[in-house]
C-alpha atoms as a PDB file:
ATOM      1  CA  UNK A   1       0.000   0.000   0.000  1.00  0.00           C
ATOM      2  CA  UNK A   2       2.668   2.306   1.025  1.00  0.00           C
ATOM      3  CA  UNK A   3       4.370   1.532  -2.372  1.00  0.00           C
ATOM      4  CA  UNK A   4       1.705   2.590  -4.504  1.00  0.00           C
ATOM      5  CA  UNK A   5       1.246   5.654  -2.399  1.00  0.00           C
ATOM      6  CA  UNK A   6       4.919   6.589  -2.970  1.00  0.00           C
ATOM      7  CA  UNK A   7       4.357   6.088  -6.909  1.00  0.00           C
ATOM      8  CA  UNK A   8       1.549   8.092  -6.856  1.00  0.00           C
ATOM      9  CA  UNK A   9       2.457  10.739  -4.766  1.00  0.00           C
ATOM     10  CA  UNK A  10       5.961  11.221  -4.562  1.00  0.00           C
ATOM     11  CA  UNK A  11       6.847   9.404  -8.101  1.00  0.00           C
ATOM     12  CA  UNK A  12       9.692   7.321  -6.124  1.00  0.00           C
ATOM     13  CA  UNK A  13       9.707   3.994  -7.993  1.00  0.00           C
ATOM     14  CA  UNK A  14      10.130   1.005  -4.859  1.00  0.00           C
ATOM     15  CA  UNK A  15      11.900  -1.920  -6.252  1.00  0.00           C
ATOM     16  CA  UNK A  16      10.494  -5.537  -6.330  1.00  0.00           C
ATOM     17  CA  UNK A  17      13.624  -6.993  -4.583  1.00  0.00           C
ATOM     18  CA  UNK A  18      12.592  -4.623  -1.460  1.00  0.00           C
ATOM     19  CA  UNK A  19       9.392  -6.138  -0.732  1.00  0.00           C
ATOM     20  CA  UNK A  20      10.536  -9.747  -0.169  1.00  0.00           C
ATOM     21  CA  UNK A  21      12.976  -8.265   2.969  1.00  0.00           C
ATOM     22  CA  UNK A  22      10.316  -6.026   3.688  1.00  0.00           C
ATOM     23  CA  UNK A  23       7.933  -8.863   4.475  1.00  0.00           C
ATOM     24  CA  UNK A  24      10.140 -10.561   6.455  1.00  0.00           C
ATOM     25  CA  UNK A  25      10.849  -7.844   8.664  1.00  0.00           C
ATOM     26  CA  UNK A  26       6.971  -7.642   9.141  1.00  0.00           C
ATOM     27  CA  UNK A  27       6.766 -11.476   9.915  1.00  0.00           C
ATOM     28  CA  UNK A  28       9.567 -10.696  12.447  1.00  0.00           C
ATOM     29  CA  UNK A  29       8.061  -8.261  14.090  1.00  0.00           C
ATOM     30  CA  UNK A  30       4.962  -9.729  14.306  1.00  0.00           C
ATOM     31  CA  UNK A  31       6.394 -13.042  15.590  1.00  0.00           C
ATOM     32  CA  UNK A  32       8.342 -11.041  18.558  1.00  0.00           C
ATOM     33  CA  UNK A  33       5.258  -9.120  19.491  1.00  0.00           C
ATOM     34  CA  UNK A  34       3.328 -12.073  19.761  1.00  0.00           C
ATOM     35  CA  UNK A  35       6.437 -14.031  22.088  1.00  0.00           C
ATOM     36  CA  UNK A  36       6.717 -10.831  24.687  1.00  0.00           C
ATOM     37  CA  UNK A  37       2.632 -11.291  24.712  1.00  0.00           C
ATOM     38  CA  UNK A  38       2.809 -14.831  25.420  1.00  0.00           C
ATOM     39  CA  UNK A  39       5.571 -14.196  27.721  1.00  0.00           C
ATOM     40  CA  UNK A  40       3.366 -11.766  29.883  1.00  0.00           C
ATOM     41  CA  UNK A  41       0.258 -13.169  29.779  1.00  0.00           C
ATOM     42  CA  UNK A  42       1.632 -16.683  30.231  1.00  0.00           C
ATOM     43  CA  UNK A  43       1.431 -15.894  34.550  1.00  0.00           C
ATOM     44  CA  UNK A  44      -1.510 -15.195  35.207  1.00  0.00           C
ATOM     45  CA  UNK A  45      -4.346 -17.305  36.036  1.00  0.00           C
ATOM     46  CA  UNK A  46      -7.859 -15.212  36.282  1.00  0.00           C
ATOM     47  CA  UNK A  47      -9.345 -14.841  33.064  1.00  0.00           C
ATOM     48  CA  UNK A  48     -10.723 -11.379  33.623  1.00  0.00           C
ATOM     49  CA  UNK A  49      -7.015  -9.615  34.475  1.00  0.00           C
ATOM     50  CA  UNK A  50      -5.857 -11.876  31.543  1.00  0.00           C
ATOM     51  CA  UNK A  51      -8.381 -10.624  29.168  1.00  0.00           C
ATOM     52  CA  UNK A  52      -7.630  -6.973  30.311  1.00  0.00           C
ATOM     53  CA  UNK A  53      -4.356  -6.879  30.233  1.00  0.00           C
ATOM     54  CA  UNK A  54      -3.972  -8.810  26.973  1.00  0.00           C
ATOM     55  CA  UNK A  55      -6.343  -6.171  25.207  1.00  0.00           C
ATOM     56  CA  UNK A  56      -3.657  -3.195  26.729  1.00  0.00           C
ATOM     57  CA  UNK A  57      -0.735  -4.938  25.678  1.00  0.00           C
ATOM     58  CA  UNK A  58      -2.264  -5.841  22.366  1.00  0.00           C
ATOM     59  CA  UNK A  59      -3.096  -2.369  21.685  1.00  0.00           C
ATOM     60  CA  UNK A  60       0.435  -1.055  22.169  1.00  0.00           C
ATOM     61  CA  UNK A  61       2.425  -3.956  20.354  1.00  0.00           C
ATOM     62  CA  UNK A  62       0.026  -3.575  17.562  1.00  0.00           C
ATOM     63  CA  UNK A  63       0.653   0.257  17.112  1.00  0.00           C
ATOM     64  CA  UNK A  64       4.050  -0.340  17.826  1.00  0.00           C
ATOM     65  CA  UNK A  65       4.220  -3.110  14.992  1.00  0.00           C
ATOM     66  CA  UNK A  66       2.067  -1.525  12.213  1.00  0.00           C
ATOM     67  CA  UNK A  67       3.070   2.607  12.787  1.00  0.00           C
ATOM     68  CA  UNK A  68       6.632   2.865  13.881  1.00  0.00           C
ATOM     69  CA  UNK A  69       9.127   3.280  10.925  1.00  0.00           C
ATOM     70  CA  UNK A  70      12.510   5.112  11.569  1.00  0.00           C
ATOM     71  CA  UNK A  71      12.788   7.677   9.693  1.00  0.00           C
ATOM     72  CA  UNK A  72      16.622   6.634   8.596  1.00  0.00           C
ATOM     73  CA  UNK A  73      15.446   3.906   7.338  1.00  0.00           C
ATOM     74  CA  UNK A  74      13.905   6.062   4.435  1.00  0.00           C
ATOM     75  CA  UNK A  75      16.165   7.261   1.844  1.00  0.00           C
ATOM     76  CA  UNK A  76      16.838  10.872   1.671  1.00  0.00           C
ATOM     77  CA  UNK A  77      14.537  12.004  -1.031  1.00  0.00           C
ATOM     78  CA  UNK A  78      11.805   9.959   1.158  1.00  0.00           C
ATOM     79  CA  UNK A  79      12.554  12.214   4.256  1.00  0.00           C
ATOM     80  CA  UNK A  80      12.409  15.626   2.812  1.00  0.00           C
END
């Protein structure tokens, strides 16, 4: 999505051999987020503080997942 949105807009031209280590860096992050989940909700034993906790913690990893980018990670053009 964020490829065809920097065509469009910006007319910077992503190449295909980016997207491959691109997924895999979302399938990594994805896979950690759900381990340090697991790892925190793995303790406790009452349903309703697991169920409330898990939505807080799901909440953050998932923002943290899906909206951080560092900004050095963009190229120069991409920045400005």
């Amino acid at each position: 999505m964020m490829g065809m949105y920097f065509t469009i807009v910006d007319k910077v031209t992503i190449p295909s051999s980016a997207y491959l280590p691109a997924v895999g860096y979302l399938l990594l992050g994805a896979v950690a987020a759900t381990l340090v989940n697991a790892l925190i909700i793995l303790p406790i034993r009452s349903e309703v503080t697991c169920s409330r906790i898990e939505a807080i913690i799901g909440a953050g990893a998932g923002f943290i997942v899906a909206t951080y980018i560092p900004l050095g990670a963009l190229s120069s053009h991409i920045q400005a």
